[in-house]
N, C-alpha and C. Protein backbone atom coordinates (compact mmCIF):
# COMPACT_ATOMS: atom_id res chain seq x y z
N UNK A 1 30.30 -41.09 -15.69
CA UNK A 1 30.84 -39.73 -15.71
C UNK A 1 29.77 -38.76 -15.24
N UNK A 2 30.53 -37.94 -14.59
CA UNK A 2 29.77 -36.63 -13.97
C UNK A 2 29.62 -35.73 -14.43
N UNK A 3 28.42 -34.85 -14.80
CA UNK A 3 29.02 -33.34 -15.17
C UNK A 3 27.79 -32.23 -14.41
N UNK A 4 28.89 -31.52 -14.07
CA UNK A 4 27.83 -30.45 -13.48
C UNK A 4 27.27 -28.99 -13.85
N UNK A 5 26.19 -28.79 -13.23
CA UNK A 5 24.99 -27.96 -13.97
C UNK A 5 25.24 -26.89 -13.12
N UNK A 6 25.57 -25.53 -13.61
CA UNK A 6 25.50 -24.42 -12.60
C UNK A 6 23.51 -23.62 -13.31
N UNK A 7 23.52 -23.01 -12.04
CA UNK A 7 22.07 -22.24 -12.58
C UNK A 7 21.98 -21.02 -12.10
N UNK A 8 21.65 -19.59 -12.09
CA UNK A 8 21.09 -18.52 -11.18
C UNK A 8 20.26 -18.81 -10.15
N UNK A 9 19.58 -17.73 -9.39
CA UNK A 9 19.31 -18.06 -8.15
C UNK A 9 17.75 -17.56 -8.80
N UNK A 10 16.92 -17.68 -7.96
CA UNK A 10 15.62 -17.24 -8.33
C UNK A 10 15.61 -15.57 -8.50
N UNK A 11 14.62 -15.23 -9.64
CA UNK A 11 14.83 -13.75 -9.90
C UNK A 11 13.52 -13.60 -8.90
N UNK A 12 13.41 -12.39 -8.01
CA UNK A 12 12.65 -11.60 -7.73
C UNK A 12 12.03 -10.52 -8.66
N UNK A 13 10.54 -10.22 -8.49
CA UNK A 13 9.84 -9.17 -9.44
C UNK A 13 8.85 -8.49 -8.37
N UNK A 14 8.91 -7.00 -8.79
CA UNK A 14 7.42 -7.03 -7.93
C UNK A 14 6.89 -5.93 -9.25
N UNK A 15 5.46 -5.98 -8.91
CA UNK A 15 4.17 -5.32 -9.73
C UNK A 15 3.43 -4.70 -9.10
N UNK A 16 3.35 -3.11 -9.50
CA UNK A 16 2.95 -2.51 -8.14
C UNK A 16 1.04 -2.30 -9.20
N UNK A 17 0.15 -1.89 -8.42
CA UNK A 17 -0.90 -2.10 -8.79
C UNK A 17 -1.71 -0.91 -7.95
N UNK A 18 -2.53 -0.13 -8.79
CA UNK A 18 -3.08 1.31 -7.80
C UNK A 18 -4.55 1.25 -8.11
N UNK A 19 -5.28 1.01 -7.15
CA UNK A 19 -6.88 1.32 -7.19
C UNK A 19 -7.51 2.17 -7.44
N UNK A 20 -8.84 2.10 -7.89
CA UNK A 20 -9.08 3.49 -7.88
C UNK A 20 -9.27 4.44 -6.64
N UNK A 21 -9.80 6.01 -6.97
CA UNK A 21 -9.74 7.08 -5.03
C UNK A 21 -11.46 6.52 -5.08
N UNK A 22 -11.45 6.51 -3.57
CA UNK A 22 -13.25 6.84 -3.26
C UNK A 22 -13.03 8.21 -3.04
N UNK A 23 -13.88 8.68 -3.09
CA UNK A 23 -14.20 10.10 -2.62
C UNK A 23 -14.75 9.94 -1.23
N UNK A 24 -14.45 10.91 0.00
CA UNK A 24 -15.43 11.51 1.07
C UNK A 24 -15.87 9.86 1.61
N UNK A 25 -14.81 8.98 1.69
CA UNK A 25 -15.05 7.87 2.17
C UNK A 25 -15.95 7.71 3.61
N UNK A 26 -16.14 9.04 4.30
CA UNK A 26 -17.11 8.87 5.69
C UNK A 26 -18.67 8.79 4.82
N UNK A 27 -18.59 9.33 3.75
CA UNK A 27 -20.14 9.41 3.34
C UNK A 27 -20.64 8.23 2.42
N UNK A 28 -19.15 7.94 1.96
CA UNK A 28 -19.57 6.64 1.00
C UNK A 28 -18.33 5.36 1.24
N UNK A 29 -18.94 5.28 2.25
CA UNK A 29 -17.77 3.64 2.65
C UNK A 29 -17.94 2.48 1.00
N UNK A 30 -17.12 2.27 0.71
CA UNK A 30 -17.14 1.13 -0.13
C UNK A 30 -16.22 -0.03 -0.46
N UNK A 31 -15.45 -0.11 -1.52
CA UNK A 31 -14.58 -1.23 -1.64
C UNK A 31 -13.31 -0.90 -2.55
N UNK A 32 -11.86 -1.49 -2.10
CA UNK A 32 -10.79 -0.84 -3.12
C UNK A 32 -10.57 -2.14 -4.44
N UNK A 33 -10.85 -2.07 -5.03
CA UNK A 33 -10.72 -3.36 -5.50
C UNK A 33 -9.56 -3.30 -7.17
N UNK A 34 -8.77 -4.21 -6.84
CA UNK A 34 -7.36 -4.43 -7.58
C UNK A 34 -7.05 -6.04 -8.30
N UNK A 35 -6.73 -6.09 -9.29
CA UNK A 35 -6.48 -7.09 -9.98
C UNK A 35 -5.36 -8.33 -9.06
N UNK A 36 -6.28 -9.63 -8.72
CA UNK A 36 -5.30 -10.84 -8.61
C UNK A 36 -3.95 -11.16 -9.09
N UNK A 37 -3.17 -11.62 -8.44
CA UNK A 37 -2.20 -12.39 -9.17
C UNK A 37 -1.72 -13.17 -9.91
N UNK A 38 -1.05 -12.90 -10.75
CA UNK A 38 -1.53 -13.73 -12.21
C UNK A 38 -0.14 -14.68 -12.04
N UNK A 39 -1.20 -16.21 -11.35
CA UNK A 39 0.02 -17.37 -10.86
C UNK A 39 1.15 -17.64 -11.71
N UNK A 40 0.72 -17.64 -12.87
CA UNK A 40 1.98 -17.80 -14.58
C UNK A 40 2.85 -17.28 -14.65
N UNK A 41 3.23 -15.71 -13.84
CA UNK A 41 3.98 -14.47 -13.68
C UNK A 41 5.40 -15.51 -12.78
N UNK A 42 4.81 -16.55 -11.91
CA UNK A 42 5.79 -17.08 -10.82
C UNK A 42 4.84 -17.28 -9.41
N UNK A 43 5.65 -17.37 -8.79
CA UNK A 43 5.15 -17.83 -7.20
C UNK A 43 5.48 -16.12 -6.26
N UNK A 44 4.10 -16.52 -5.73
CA UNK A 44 3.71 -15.23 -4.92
C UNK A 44 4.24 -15.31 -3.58
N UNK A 45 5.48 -14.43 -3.14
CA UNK A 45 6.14 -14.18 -2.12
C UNK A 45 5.77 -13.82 -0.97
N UNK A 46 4.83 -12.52 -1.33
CA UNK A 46 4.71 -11.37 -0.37
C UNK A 46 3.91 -10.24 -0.75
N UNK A 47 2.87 -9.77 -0.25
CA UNK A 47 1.77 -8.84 -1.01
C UNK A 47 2.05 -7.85 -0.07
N UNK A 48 2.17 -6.47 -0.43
CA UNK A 48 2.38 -5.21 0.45
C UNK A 48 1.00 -4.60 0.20
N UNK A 49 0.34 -3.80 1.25
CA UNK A 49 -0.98 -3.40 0.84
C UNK A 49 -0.78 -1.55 1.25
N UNK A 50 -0.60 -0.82 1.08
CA UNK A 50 -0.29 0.46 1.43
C UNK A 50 -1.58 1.46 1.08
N UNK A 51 -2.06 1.49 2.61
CA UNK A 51 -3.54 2.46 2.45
C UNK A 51 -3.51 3.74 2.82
N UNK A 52 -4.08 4.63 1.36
CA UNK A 52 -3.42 6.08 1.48
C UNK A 52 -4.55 6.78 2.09
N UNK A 53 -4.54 7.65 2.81
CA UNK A 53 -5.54 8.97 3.59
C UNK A 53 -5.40 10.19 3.33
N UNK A 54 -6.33 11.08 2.87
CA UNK A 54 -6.05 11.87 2.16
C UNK A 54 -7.11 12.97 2.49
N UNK A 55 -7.28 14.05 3.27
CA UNK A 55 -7.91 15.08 4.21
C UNK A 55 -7.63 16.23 3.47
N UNK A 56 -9.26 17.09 3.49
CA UNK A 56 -8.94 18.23 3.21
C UNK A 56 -10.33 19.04 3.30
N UNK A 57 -10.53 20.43 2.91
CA UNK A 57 -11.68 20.48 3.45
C UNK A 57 -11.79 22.29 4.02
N UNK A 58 -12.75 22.77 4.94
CA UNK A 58 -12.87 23.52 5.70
C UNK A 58 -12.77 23.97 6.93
N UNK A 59 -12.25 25.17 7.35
CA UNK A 59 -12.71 25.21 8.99
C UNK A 59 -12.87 26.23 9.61
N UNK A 60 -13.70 26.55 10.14
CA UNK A 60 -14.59 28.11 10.42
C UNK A 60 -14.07 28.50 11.95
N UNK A 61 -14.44 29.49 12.73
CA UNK A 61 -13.65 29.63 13.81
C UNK A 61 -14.40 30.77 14.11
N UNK A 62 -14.79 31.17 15.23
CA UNK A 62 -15.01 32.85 15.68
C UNK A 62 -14.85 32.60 17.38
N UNK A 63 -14.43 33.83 18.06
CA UNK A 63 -13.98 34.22 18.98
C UNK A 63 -14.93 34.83 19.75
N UNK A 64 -15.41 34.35 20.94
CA UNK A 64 -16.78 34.52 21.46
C UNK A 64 -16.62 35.64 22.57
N UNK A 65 -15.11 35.45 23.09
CA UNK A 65 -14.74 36.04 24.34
C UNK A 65 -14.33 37.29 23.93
N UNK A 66 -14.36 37.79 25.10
CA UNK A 66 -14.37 39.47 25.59
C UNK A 66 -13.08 39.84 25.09
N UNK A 67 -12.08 39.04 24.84
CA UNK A 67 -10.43 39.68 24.73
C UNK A 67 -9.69 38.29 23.84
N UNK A 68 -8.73 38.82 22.62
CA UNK A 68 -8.37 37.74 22.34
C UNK A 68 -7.67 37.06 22.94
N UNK A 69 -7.49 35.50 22.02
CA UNK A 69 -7.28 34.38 22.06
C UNK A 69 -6.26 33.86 20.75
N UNK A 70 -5.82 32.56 21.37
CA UNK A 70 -5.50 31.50 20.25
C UNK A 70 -6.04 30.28 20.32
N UNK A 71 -6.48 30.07 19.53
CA UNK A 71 -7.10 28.82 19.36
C UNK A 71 -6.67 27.77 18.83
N UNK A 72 -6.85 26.81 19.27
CA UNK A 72 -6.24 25.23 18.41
C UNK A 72 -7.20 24.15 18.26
N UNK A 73 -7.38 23.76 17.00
CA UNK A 73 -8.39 23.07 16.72
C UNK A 73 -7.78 21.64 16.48
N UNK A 74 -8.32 20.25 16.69
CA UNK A 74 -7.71 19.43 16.66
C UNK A 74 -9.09 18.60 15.85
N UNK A 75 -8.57 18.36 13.80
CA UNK A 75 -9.29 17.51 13.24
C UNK A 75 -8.76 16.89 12.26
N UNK A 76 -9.66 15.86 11.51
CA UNK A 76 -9.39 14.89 10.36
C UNK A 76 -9.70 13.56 10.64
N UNK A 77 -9.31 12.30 10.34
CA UNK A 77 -10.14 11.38 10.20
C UNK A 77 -8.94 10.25 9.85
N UNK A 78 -9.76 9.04 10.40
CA UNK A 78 -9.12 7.72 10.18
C UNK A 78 -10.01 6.53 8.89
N UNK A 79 -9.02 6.16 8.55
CA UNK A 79 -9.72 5.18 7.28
C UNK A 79 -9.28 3.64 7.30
N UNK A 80 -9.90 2.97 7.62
CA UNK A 80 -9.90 1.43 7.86
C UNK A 80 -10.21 0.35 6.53
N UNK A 81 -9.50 -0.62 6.35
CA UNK A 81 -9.69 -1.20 4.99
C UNK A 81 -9.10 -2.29 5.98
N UNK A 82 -10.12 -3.47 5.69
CA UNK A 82 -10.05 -4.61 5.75
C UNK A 82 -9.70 -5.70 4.37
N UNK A 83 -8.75 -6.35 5.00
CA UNK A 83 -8.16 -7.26 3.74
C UNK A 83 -7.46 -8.51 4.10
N UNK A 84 -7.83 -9.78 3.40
CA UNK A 84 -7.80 -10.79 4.16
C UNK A 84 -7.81 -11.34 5.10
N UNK A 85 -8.90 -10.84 5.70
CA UNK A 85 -8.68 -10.79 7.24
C UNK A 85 -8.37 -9.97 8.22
N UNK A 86 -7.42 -9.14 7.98
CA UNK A 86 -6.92 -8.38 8.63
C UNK A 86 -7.14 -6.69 8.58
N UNK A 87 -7.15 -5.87 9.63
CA UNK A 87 -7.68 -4.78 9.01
C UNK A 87 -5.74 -3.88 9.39
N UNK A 88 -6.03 -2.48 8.34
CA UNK A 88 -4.84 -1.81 8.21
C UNK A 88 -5.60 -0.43 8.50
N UNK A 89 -5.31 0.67 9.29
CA UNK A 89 -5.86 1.85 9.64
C UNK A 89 -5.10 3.31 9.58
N UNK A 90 -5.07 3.82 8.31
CA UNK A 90 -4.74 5.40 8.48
C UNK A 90 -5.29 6.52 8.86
N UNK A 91 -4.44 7.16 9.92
CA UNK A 91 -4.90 8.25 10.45
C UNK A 91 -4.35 9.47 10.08
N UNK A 92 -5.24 10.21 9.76
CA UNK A 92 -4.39 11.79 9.36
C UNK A 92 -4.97 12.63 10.06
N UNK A 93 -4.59 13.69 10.95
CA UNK A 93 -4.67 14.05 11.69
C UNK A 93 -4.15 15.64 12.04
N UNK A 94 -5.02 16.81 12.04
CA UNK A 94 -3.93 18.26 12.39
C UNK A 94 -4.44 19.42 13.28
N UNK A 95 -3.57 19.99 13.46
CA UNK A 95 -3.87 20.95 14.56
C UNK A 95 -3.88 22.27 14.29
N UNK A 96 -4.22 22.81 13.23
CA UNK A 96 -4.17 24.38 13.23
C UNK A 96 -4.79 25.28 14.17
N UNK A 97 -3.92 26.32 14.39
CA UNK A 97 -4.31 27.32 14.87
C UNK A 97 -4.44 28.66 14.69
N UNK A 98 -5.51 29.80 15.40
CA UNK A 98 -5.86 31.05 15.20
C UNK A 98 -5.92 31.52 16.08
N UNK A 99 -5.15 32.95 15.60
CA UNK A 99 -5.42 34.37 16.74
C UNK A 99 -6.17 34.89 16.29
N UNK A 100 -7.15 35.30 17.33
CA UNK A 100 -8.50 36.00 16.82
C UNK A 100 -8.70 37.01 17.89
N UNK A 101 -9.28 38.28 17.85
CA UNK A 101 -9.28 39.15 18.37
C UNK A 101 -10.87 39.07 18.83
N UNK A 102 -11.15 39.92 19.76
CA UNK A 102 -12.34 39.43 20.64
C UNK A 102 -13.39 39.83 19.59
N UNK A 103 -14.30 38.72 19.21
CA UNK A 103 -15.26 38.83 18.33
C UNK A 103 -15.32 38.40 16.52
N UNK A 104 -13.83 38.23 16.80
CA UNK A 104 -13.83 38.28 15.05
C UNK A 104 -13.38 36.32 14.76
N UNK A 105 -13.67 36.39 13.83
CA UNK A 105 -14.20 34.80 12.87
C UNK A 105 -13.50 35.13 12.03
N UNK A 106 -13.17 33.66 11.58
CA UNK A 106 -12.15 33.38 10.38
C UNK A 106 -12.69 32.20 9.96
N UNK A 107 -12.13 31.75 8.69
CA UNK A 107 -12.49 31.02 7.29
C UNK A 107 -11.17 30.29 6.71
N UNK A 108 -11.21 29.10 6.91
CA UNK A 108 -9.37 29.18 6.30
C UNK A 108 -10.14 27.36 5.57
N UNK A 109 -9.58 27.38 4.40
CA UNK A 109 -9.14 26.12 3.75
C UNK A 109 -8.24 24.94 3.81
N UNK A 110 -8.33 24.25 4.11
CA UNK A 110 -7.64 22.93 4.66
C UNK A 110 -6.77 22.58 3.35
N UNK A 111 -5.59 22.90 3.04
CA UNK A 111 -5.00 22.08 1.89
C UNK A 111 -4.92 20.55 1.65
N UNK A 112 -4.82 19.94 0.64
CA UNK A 112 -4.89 18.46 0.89
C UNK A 112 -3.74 17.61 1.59
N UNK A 113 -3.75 16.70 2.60
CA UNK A 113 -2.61 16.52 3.22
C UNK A 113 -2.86 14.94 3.43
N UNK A 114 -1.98 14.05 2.66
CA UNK A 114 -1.98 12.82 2.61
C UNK A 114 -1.03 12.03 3.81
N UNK A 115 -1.41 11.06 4.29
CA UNK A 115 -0.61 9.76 5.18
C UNK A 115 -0.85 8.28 4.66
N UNK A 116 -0.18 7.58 4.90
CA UNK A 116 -0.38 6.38 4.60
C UNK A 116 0.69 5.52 5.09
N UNK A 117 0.05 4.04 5.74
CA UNK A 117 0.09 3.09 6.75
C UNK A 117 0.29 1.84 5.46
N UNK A 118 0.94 0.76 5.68
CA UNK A 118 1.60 -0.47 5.22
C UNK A 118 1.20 -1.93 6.03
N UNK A 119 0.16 -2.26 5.15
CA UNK A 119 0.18 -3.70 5.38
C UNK A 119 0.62 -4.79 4.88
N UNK A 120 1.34 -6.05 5.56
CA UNK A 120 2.29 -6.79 4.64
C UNK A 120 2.10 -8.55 4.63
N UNK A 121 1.25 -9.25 3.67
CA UNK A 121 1.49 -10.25 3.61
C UNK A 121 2.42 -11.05 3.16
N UNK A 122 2.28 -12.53 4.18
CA UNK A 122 4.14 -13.56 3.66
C UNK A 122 3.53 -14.37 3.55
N UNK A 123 2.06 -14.65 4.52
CA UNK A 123 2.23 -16.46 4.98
C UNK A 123 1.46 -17.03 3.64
N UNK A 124 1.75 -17.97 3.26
CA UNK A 124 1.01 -18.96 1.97
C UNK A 124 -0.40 -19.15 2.87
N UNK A 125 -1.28 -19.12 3.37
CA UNK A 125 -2.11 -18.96 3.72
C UNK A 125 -3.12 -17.76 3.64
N UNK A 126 -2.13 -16.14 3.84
CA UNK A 126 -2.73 -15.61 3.38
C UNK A 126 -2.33 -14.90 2.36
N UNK A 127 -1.56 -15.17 1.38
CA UNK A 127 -1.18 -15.14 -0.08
C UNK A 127 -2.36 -15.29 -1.10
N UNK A 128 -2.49 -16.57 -0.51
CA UNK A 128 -3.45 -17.41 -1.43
C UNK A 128 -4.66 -16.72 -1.89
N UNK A 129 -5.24 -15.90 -1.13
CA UNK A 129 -6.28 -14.90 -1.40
C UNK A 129 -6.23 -14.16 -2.51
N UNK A 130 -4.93 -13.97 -2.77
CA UNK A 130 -4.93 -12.44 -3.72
C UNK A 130 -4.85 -13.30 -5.06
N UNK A 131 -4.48 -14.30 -5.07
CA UNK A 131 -3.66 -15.27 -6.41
C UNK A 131 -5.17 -15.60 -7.56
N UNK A 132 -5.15 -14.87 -8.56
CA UNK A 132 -6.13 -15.88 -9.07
C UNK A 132 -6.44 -15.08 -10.64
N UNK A 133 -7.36 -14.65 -11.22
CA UNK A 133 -7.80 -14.10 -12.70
C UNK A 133 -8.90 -13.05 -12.64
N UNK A 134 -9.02 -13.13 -11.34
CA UNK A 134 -10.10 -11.98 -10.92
C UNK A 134 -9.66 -10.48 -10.46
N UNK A 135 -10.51 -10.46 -9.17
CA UNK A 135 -10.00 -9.16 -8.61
C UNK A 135 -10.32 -9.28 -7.57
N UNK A 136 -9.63 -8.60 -6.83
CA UNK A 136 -9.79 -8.70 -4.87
C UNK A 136 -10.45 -7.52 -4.77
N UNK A 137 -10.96 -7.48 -3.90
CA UNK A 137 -11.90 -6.10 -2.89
C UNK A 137 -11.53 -6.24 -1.31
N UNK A 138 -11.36 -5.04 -1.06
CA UNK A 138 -11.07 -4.45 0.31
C UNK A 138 -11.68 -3.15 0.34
N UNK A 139 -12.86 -3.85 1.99
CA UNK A 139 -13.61 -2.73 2.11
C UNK A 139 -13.11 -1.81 2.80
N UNK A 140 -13.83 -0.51 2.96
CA UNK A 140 -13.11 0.57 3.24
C UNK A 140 -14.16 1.78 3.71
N UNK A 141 -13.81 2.04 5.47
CA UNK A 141 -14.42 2.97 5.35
C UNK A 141 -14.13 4.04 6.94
N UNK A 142 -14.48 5.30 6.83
CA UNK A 142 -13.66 6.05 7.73
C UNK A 142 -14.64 6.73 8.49
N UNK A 143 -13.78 7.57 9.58
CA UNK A 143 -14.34 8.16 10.55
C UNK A 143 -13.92 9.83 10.69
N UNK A 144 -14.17 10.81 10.60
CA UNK A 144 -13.59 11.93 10.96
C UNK A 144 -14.13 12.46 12.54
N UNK A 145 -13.47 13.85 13.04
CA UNK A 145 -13.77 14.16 14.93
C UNK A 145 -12.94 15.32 14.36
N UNK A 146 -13.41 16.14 15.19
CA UNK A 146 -13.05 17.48 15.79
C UNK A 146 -13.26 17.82 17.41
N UNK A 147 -12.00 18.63 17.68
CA UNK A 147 -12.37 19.29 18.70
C UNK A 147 -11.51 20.87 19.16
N UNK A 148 -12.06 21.31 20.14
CA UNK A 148 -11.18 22.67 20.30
C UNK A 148 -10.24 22.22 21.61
N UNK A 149 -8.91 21.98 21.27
CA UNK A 149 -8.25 21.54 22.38
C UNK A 149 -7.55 22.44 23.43
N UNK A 150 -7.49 24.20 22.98
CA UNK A 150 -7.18 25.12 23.29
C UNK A 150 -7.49 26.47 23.24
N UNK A 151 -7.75 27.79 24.00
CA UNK A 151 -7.90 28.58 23.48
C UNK A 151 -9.52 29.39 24.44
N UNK A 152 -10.26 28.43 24.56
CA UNK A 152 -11.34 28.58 25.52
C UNK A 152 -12.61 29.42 24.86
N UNK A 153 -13.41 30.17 25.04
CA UNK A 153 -14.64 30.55 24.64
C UNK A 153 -14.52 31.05 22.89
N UNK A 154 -15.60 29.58 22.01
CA UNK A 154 -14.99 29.86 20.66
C UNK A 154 -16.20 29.13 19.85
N UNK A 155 -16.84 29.75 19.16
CA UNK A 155 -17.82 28.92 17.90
C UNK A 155 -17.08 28.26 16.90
N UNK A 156 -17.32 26.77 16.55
CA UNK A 156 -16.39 26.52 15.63
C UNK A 156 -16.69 25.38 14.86
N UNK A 157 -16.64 24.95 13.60
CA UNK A 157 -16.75 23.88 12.52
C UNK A 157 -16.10 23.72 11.80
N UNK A 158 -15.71 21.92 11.46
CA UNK A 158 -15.23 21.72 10.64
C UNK A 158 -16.03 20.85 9.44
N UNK A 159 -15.21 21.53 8.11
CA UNK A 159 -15.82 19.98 7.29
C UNK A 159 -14.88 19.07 6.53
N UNK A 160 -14.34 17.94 6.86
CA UNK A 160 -13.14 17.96 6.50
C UNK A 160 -13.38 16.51 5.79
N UNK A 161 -12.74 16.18 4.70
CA UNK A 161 -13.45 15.14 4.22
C UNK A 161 -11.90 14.21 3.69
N UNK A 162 -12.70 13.22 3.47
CA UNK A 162 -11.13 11.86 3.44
C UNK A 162 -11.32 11.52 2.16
N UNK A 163 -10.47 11.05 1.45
CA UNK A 163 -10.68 10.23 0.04
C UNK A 163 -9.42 9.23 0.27
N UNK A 164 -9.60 8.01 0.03
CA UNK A 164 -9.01 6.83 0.45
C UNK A 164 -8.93 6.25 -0.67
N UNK A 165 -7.36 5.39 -1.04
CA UNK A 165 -6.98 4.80 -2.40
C UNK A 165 -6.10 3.75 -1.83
N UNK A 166 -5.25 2.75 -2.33
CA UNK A 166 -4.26 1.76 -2.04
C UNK A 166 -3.65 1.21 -3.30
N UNK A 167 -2.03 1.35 -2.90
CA UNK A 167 -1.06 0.87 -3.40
C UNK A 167 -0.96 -0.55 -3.38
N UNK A 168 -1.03 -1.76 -4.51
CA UNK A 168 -1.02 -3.38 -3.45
C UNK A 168 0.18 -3.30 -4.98
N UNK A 169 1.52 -4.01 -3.89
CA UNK A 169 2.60 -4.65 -4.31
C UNK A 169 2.80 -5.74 -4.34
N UNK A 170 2.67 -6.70 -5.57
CA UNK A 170 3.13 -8.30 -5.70
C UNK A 170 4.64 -8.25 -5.67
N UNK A 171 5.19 -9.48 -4.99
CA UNK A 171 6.81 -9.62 -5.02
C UNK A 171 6.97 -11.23 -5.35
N UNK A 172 7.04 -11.61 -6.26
CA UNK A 172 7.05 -13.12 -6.57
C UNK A 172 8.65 -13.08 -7.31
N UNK A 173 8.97 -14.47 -7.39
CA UNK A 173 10.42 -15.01 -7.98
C UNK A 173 9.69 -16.21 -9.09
N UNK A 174 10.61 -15.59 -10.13
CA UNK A 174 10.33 -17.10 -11.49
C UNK A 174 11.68 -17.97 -11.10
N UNK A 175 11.05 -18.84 -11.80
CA UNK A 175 11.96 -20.28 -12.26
C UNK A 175 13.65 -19.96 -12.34
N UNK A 176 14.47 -20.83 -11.38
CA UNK A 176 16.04 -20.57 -11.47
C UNK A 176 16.55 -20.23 -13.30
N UNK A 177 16.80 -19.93 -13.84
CA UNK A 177 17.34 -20.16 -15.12
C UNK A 177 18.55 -20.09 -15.16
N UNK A 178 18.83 -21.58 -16.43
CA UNK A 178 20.88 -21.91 -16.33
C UNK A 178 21.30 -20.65 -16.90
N UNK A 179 22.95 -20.49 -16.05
CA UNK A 179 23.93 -19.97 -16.82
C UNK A 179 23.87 -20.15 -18.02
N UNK A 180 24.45 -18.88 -18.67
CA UNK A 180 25.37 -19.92 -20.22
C UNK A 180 26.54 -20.53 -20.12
N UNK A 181 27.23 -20.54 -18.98
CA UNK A 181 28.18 -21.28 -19.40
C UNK A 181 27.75 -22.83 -19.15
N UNK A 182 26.63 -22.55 -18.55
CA UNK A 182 26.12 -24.09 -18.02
C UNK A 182 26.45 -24.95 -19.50
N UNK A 183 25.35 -24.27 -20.78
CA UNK A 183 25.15 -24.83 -21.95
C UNK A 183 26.81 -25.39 -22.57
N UNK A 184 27.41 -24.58 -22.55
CA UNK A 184 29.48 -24.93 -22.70
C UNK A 184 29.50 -26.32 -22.21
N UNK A 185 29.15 -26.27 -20.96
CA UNK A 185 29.48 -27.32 -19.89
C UNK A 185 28.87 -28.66 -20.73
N UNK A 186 27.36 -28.88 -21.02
CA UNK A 186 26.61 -29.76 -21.05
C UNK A 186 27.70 -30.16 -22.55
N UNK A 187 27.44 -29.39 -23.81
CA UNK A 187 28.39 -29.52 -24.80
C UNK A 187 29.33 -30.43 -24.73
N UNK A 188 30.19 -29.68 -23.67
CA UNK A 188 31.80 -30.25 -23.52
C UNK A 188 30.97 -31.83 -23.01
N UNK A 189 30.83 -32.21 -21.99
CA UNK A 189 29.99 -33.26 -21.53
C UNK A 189 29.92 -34.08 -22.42
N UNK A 190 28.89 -33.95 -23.05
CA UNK A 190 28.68 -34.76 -23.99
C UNK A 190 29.16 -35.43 -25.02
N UNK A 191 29.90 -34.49 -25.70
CA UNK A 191 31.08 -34.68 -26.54
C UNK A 191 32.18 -35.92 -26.29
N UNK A 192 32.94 -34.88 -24.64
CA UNK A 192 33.21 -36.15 -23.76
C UNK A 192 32.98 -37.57 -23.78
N UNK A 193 31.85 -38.00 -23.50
CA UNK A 193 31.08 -39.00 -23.51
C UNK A 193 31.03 -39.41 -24.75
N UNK A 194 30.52 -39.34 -25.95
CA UNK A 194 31.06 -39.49 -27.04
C UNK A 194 31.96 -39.98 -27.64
N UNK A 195 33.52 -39.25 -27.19
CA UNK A 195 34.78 -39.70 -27.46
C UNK A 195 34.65 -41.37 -26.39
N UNK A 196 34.63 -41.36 -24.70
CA UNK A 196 34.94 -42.22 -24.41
C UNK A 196 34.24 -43.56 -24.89
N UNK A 197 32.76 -43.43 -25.79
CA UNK A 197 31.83 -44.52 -25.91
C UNK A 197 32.75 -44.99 -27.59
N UNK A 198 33.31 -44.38 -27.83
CA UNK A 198 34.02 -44.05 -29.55
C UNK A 198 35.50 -45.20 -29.33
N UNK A 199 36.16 -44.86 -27.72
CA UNK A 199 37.48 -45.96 -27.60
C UNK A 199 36.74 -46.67 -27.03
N UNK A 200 35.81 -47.18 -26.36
CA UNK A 200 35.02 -48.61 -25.64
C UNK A 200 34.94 -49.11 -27.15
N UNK A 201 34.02 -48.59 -27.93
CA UNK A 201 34.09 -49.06 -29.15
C UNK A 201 34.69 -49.98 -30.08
N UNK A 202 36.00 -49.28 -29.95
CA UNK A 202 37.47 -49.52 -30.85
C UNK A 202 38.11 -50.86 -29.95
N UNK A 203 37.76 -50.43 -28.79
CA UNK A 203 38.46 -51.96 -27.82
C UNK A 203 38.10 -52.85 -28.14
């Protein structure tokens, strides 16, 4: 006799996990470092790595020429984090601009203005890296540039500084687990079996 077993399908989970910020990552390149995967949780699917950029800062400006102008300044900075191999690169990037009247300088504050870029591991090869009781590190470190892309005779600086952090997402699936009606099933089954071993018996 036969009896059959129904079960669910594998559950999916994910665990999202946040590093700490570096600060002014052009001045202090270092490492993001985030807790392994804890293999017991289930089997590791897919690791999302999401590296945030985060600009802000100063920017000075004066107007050199005889008659005004507008000016457009083009700054901010890219942040690179290498991780298993592979590197992931956010760029944040802006263009403000000023009318300035012949001779006069301005002062303006950069509000903080975040981007962030998505890196995505699948392959069991490079899974395997993140899996363990420790902690992973991904180094990290950036570049900022300025320039005056418009506007023509103009004194000008920026100071614009990056602070760099990362989001890393585990997505693993546990163990199928039976229905309940499975347990009914096995019951009835058995029972079944029971009765027919009960008339073999009696024969």
């Amino acid at each position: 006799m036969t009896v059959a077993f129904g079960a669910q399908a594998a559950t999916k989970h994910t665990t999202p996990v946040i590093t700490s910020t570096i600060f002014d990552v052009e001045s202090n390149p270092g490492s993001l470092s985030f807790a392994q995967f804890n293999a017991s949780l289930g089997t590791l699917t897919s690791v999302q790595f999401e590296l945030f950029n985060t600009i802000y800062g100063t920017i000075d400006i004066k107007n050199k020429a005889s008659s005004g102008s507008t000016f457009t300044i083009h700054t901010g900075g890219d942040l690179t984090a290498t991780v298993a191999g592979q590197t992931v690169t956010t760029g944040n990037w802006i263009d403000p601009s000023f009318t300035l009247a012949a001779g006069a300088s301005q002062h303006t504050d950069v509000a903080a203005v975040t981007n962030s870029k998505v890196l995505t591991f699948n392959l069991p090869t490079n899974l395997s890296a993140f899996i363990g009781g420790g902690t992973y590190s991904a180094t990290l470190d950036g570049v900022s540039a300025q320039a005056l892309t418009s506007g023509g005779n103009a004194k000008y600086g920026t100071d614009i500084l990056m602070d760099g952090y990362a989001k890393v997402t585990y997505t693993y699936e546990t163990a199928p687990v039976p229905e309940p009606e499975t347990y009914a099933m096995l019951l009835a089954g058995l029972g079944l079996m029971g009765v027919v071993a009960r008339r073999r018996k009696s024969a």
